[in-house]
C-alpha atoms as a PDB file:
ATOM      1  CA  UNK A   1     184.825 266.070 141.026  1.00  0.00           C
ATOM      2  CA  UNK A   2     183.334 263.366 143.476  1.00  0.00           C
ATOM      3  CA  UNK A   3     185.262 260.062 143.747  1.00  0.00           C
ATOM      4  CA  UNK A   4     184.076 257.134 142.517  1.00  0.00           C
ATOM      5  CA  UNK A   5     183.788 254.569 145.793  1.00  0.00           C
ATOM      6  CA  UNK A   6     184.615 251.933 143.918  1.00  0.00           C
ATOM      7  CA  UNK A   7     188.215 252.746 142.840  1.00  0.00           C
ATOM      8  CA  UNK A   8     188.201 254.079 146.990  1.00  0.00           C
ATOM      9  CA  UNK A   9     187.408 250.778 147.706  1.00  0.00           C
ATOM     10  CA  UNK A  10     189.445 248.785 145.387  1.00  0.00           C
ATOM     11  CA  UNK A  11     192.917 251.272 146.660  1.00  0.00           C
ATOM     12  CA  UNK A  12     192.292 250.305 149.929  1.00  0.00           C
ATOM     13  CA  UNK A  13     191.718 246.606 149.485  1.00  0.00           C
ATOM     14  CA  UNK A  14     195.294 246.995 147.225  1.00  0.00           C
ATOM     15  CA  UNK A  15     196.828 248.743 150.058  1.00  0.00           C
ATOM     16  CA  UNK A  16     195.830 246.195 152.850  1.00  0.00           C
ATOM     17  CA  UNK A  17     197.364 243.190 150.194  1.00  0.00           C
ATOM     18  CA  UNK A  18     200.453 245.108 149.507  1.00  0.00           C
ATOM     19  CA  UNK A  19     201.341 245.562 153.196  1.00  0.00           C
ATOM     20  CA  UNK A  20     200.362 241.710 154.095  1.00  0.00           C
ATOM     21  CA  UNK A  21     202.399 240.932 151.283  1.00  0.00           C
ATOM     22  CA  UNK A  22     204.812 243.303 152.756  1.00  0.00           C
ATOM     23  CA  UNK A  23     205.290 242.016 155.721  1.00  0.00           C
ATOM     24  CA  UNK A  24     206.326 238.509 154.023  1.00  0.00           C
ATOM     25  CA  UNK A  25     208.974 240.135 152.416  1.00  0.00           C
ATOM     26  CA  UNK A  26     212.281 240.495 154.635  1.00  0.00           C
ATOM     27  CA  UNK A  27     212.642 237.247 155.826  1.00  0.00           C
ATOM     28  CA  UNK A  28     213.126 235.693 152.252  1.00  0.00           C
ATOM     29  CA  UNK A  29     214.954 239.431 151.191  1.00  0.00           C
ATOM     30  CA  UNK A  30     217.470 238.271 153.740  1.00  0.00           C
ATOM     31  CA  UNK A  31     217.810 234.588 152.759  1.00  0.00           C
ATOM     32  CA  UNK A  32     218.319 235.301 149.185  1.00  0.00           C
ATOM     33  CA  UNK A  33     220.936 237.800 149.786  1.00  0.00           C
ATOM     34  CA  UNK A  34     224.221 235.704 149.502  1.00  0.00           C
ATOM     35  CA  UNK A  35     226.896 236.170 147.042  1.00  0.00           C
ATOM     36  CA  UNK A  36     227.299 233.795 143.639  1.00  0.00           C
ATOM     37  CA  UNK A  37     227.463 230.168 144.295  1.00  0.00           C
ATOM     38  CA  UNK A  38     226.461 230.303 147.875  1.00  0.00           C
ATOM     39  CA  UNK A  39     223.863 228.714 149.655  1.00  0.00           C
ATOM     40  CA  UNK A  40     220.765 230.267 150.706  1.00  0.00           C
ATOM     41  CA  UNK A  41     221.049 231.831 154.357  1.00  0.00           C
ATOM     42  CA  UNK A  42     219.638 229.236 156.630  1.00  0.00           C
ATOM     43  CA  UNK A  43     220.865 230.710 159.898  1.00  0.00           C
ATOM     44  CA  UNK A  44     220.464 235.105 161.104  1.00  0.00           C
ATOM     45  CA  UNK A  45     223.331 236.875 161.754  1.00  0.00           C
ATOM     46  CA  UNK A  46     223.526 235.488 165.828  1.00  0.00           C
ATOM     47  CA  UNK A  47     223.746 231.743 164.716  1.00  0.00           C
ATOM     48  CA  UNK A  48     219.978 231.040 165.291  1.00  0.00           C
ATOM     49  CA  UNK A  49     218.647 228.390 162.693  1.00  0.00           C
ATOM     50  CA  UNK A  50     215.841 230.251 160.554  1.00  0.00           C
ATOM     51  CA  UNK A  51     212.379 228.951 161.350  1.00  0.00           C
ATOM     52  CA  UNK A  52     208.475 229.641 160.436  1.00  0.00           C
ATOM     53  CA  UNK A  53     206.305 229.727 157.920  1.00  0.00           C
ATOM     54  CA  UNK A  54     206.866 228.030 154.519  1.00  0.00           C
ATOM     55  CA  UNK A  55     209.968 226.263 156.178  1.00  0.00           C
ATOM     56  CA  UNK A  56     211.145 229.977 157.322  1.00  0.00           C
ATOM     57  CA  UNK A  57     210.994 231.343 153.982  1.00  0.00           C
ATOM     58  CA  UNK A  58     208.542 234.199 154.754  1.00  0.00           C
ATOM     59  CA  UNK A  59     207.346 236.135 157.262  1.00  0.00           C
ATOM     60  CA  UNK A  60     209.157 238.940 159.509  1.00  0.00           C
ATOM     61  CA  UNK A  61     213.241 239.088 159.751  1.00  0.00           C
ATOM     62  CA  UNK A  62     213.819 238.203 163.424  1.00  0.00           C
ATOM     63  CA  UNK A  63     213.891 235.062 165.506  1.00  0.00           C
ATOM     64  CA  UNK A  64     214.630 233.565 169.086  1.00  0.00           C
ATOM     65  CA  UNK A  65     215.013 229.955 168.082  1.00  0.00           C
ATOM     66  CA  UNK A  66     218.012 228.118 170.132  1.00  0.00           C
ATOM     67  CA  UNK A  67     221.390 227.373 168.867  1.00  0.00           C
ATOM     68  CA  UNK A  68     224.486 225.125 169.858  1.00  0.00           C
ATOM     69  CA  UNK A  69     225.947 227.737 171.005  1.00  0.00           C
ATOM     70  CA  UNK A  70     223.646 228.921 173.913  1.00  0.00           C
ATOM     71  CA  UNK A  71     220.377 227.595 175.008  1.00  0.00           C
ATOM     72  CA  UNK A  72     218.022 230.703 175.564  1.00  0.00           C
ATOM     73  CA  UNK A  73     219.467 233.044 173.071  1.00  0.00           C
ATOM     74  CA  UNK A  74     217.475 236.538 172.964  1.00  0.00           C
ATOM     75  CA  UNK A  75     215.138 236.992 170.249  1.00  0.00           C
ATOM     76  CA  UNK A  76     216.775 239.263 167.685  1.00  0.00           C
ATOM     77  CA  UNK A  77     215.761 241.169 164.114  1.00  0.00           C
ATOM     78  CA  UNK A  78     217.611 241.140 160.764  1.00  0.00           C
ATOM     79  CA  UNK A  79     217.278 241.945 157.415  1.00  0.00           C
ATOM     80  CA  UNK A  80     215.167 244.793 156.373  1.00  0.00           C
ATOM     81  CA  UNK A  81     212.645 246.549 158.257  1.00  0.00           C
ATOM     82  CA  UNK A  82     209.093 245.196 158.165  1.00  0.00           C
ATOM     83  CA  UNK A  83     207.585 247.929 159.022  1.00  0.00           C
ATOM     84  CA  UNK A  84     209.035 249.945 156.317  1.00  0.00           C
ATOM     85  CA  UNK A  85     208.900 247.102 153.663  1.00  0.00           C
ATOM     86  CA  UNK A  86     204.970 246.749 154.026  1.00  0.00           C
ATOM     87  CA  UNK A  87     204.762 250.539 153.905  1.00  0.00           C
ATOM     88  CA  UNK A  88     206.383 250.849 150.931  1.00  0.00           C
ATOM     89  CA  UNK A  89     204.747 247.518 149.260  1.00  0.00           C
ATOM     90  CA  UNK A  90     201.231 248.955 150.163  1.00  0.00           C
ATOM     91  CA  UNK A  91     201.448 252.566 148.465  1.00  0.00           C
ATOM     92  CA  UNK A  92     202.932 250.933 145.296  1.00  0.00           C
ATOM     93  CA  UNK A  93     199.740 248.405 145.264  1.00  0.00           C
ATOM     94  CA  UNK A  94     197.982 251.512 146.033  1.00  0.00           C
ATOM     95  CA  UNK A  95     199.400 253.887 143.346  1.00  0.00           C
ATOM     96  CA  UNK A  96     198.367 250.444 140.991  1.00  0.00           C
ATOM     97  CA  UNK A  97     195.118 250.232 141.502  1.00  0.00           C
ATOM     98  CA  UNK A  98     194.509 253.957 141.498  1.00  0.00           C
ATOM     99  CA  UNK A  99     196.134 254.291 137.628  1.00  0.00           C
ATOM    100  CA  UNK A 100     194.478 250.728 136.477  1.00  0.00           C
ATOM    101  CA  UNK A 101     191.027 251.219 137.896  1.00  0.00           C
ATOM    102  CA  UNK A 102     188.832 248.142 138.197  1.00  0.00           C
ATOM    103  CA  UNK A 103     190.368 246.934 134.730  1.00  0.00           C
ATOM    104  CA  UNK A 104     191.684 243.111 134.865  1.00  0.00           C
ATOM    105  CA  UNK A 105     195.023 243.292 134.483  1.00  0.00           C
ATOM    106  CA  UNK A 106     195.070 245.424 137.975  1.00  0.00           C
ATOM    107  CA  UNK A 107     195.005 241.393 139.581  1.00  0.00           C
ATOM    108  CA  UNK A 108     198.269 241.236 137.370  1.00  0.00           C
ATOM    109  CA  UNK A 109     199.689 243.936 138.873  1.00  0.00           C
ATOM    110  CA  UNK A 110     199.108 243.624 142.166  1.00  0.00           C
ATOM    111  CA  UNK A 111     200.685 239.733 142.033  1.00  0.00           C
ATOM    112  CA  UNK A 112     203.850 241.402 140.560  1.00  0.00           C
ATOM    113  CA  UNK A 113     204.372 243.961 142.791  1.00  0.00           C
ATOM    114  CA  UNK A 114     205.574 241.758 145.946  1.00  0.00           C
ATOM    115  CA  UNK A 115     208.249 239.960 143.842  1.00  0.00           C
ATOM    116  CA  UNK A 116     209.347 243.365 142.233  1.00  0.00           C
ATOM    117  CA  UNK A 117     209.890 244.648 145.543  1.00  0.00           C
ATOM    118  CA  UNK A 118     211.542 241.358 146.853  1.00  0.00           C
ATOM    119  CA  UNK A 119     213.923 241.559 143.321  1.00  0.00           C
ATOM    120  CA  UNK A 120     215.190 245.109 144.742  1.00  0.00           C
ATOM    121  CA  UNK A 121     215.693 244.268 148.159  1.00  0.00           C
ATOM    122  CA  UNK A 122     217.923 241.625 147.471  1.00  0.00           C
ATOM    123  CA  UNK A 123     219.551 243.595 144.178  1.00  0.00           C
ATOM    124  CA  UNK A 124     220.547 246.203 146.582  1.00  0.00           C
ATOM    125  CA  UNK A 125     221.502 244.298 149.395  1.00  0.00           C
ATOM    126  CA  UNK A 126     223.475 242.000 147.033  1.00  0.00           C
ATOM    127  CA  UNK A 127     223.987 243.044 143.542  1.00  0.00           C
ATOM    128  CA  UNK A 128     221.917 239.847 142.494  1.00  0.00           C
ATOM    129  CA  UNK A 129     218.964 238.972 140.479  1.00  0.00           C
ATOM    130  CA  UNK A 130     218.498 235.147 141.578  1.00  0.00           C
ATOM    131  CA  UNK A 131     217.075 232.614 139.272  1.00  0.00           C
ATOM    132  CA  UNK A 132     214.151 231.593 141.399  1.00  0.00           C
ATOM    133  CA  UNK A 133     213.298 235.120 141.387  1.00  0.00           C
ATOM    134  CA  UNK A 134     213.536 236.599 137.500  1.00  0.00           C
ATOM    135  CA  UNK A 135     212.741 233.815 136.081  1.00  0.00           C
ATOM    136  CA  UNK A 136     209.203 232.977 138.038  1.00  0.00           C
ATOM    137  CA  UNK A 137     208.576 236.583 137.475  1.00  0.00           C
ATOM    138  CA  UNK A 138     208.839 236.345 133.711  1.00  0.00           C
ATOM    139  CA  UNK A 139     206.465 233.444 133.435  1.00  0.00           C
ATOM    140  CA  UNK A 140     204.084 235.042 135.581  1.00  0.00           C
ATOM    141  CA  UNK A 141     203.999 237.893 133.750  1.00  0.00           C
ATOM    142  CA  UNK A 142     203.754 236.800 130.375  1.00  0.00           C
ATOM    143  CA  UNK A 143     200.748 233.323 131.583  1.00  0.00           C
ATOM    144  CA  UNK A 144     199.155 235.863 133.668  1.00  0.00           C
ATOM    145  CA  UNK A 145     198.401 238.237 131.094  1.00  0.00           C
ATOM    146  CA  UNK A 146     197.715 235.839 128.535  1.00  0.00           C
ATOM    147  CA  UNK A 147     194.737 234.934 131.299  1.00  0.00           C
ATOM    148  CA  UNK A 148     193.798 238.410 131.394  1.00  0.00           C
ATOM    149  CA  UNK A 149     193.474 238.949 127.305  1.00  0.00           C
ATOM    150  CA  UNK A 150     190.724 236.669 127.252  1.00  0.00           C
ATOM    151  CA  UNK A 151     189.167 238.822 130.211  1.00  0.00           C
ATOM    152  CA  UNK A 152     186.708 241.516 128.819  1.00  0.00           C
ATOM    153  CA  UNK A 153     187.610 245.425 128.899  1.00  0.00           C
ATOM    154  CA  UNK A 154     190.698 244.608 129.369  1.00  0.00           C
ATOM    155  CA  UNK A 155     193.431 247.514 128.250  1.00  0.00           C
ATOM    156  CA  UNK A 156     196.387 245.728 126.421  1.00  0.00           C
ATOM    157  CA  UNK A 157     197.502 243.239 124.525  1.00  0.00           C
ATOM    158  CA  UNK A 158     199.206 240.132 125.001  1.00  0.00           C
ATOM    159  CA  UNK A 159     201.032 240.019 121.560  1.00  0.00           C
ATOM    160  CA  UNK A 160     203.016 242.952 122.046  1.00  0.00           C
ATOM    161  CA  UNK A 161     203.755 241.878 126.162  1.00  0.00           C
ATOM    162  CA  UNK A 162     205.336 238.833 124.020  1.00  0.00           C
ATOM    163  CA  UNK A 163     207.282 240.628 121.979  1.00  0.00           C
ATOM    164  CA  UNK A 164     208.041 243.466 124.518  1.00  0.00           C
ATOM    165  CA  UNK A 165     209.412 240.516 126.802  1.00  0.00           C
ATOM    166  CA  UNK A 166     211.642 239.079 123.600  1.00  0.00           C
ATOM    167  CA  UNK A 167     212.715 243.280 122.596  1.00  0.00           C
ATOM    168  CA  UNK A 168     213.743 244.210 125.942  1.00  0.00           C
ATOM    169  CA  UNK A 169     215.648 240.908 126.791  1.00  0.00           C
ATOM    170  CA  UNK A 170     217.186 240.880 123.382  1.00  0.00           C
ATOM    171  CA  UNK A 171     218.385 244.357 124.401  1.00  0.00           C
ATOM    172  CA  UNK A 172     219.908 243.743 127.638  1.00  0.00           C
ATOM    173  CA  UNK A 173     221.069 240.587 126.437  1.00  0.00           C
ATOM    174  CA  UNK A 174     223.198 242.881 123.838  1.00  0.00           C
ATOM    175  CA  UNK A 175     224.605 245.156 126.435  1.00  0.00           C
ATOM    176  CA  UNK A 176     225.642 241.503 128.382  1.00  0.00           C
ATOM    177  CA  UNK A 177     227.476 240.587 125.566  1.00  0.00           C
ATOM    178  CA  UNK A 178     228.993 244.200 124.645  1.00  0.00           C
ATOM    179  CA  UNK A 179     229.848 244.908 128.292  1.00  0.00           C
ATOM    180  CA  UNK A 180     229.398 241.886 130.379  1.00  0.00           C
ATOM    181  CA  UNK A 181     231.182 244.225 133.914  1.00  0.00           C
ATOM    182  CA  UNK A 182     228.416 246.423 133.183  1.00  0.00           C
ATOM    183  CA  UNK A 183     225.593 244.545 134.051  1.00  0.00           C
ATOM    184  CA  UNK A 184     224.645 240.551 135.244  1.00  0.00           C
ATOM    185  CA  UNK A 185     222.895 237.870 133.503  1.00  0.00           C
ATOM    186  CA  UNK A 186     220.102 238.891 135.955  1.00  0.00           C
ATOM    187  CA  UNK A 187     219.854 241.650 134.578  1.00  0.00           C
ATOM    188  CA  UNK A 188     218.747 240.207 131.277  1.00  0.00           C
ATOM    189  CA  UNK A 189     216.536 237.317 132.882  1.00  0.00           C
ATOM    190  CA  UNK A 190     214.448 240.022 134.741  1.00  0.00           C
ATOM    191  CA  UNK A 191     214.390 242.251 131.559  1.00  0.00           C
ATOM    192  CA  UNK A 192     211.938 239.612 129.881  1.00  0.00           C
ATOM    193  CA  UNK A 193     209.210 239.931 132.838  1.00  0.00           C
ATOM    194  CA  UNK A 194     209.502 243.990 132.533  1.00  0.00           C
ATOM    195  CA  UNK A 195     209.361 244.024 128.682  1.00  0.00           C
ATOM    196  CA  UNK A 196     206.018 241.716 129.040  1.00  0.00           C
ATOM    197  CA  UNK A 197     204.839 244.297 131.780  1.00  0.00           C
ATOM    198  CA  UNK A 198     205.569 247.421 129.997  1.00  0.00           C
ATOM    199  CA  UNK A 199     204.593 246.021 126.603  1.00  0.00           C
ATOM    200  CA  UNK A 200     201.180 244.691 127.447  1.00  0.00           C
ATOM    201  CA  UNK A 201     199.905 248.344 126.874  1.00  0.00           C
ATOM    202  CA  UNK A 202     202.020 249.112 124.034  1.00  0.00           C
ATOM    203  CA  UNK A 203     205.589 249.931 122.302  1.00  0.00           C
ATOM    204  CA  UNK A 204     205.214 253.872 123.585  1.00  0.00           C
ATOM    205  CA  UNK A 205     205.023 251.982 127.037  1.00  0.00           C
ATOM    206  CA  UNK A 206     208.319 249.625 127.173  1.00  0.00           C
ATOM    207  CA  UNK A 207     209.942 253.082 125.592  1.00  0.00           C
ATOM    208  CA  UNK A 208     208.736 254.915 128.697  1.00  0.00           C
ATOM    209  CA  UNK A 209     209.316 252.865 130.861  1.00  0.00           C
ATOM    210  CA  UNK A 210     213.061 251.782 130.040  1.00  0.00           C
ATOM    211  CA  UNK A 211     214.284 255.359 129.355  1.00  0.00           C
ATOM    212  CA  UNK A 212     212.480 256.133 132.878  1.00  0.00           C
ATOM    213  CA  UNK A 213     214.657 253.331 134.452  1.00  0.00           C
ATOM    214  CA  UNK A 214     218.136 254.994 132.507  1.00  0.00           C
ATOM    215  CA  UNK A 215     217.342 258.468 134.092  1.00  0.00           C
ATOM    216  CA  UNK A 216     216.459 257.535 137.482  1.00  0.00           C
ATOM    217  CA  UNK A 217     219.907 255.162 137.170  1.00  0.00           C
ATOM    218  CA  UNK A 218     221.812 258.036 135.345  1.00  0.00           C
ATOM    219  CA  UNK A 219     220.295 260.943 138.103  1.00  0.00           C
ATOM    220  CA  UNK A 220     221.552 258.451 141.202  1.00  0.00           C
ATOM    221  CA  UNK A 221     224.930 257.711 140.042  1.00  0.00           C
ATOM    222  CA  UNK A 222     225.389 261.546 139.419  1.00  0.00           C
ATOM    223  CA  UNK A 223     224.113 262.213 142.630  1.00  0.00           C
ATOM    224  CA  UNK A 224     225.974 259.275 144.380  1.00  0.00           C
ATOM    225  CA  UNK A 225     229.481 260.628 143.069  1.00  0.00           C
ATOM    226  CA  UNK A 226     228.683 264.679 143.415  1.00  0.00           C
ATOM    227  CA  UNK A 227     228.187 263.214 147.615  1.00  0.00           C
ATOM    228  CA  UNK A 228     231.397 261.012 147.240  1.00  0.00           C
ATOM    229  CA  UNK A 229     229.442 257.718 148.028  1.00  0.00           C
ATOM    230  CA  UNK A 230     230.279 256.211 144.515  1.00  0.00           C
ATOM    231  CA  UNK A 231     233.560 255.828 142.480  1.00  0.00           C
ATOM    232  CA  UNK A 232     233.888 256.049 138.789  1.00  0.00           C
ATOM    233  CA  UNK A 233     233.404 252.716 137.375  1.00  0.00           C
ATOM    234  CA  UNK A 234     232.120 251.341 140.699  1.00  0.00           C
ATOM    235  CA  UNK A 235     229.543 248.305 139.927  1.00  0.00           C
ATOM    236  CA  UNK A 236     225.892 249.738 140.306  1.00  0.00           C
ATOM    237  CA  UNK A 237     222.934 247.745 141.139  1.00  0.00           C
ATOM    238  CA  UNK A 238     221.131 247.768 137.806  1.00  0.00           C
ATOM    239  CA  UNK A 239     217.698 246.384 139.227  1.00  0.00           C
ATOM    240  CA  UNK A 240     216.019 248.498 141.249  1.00  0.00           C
ATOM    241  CA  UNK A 241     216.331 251.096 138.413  1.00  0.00           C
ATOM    242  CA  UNK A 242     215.111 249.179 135.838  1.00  0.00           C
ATOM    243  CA  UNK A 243     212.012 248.241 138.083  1.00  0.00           C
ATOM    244  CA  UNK A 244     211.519 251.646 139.105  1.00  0.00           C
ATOM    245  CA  UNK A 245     211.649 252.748 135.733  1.00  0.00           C
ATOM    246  CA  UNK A 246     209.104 250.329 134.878  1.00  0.00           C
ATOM    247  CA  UNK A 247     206.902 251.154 137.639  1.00  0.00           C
ATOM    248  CA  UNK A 248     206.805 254.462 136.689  1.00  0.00           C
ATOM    249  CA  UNK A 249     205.706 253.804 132.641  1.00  0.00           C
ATOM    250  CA  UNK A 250     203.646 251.100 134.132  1.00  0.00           C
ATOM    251  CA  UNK A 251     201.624 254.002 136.272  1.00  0.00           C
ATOM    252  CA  UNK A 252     201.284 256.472 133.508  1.00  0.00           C
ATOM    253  CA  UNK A 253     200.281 254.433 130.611  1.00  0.00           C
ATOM    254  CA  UNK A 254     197.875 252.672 132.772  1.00  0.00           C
ATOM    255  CA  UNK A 255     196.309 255.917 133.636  1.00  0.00           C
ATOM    256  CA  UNK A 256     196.157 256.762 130.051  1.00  0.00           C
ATOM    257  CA  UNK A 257     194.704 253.728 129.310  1.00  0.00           C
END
């Protein structure tokens, strides 16, 4: 079966945004990783005041700026990799645009997937789901899509992204108030920009995609404790599960689509 050169074309283009994108991503991975009630890191780890682009919000994790403390410091690197982060951010636009095709809500998609993969580097780093974060992601979700409805051959509708977003925070918002040691408040707050995600191509979708999220969370903790790297009852980063669960339902119902 020959390729089409269009969807070529349109993987690579997604490929070359996600790792540009990428590459933005550990510098602001690093500054939002800070326990409850702190302030944003403004210095790295060697005392060097945090400086660049966007008033050093994004770009690469390392720096040689000066400090009190000596006056030609060496230049050093923090945070996550940036090789690795634009690696992985360019096969998931990748993967995207080769399961949505040239449809419009691939433009969704590919905006999203940056600030998914910013949410779990700081989840993991921190155990944290900051506002500025979930909630930005939410809104873009659900005003993005509502663009994209009016978009023709489009694949999904914005109704059910609605009411996926309302479902799926309604659910975690349960579990908060059942067991509020299992799970943060971020938690919930970045449930309502995966249930709009997963919904805007159906109900079998935000199914899919939340039990994926469950087993991949279930399957790691199971492995983590069979290697001795986790206790029983240990707090578990609850993020990058639920976005990699929604990553995958997002994949296979847009290639059903």
């Amino acid at each position: 079966m020959a390729l089409d050169p269009w969807l070529i074309a349109l993987t690579v283009a997604a490929a070359l945004w996600g790792a540009a994108t990428g590459a933005l991503l550990p510098r602001p991975a690093y500054r939002f990783t800070v326990d409850e009630d702190h302030p944003w890191q403004r210095e790295c780890p060697a005392g060097h005041h945090i400086t660049g682009p966007a008033n050093g919000w994004l770009g690469p994790a390392r720096c040689a700026a000066r400090s009190t403390t000596s006056p030609r410091p060496p230049a050093c690197s923090y945070g996550p990799s940036t090789p690795a982060v634009a690696a992985a951010t360019a096969l998931i636009c990748a993967a995207l645009a080769l399961t949505t095709g040239t449809r419009p809500e691939l433009a969704v998609w590919l905006l999203l997937a940056p600030l998914g993969v910013l949410l779990t580097l700081v989840d993991l780093s921190a155990q944290r789901l900051p506002d500025p974060l979930t909630l930005p992601f939410a809104g873009l979700a659900l005003t993005l899509l509502g663009a994209v409805a009016y978009v023709p051959e489009h694949a999904g509708q914005w109704r059910t992204a609605l009411y996926g977003a309302l479902v799926l925070g309604g659910l975690y918002f349960l579990f908060f108030l059942i067991r509020p040691m299992a799970l943060g408040f971020g938690d919930v707050k970045l449930a309502l920009g995966l249930g709009a995600v997963l919904g805007w191509y159906g109900w079998g979708a935000l199914y899919l995609g939340t039990f994926a999220g469950a087993l991949i969370g279930s399957a790691y903790t199971v492995v983590a404790l069979a290697r001795g790297r986790a206790v029983r009852r240990q707090l578990v980063a609850l993020g990058p599960f639920m976005l990699a669960g929604a990553y995958v339902g997002l994949l296979l119902e847009a290639y059903a689509a």
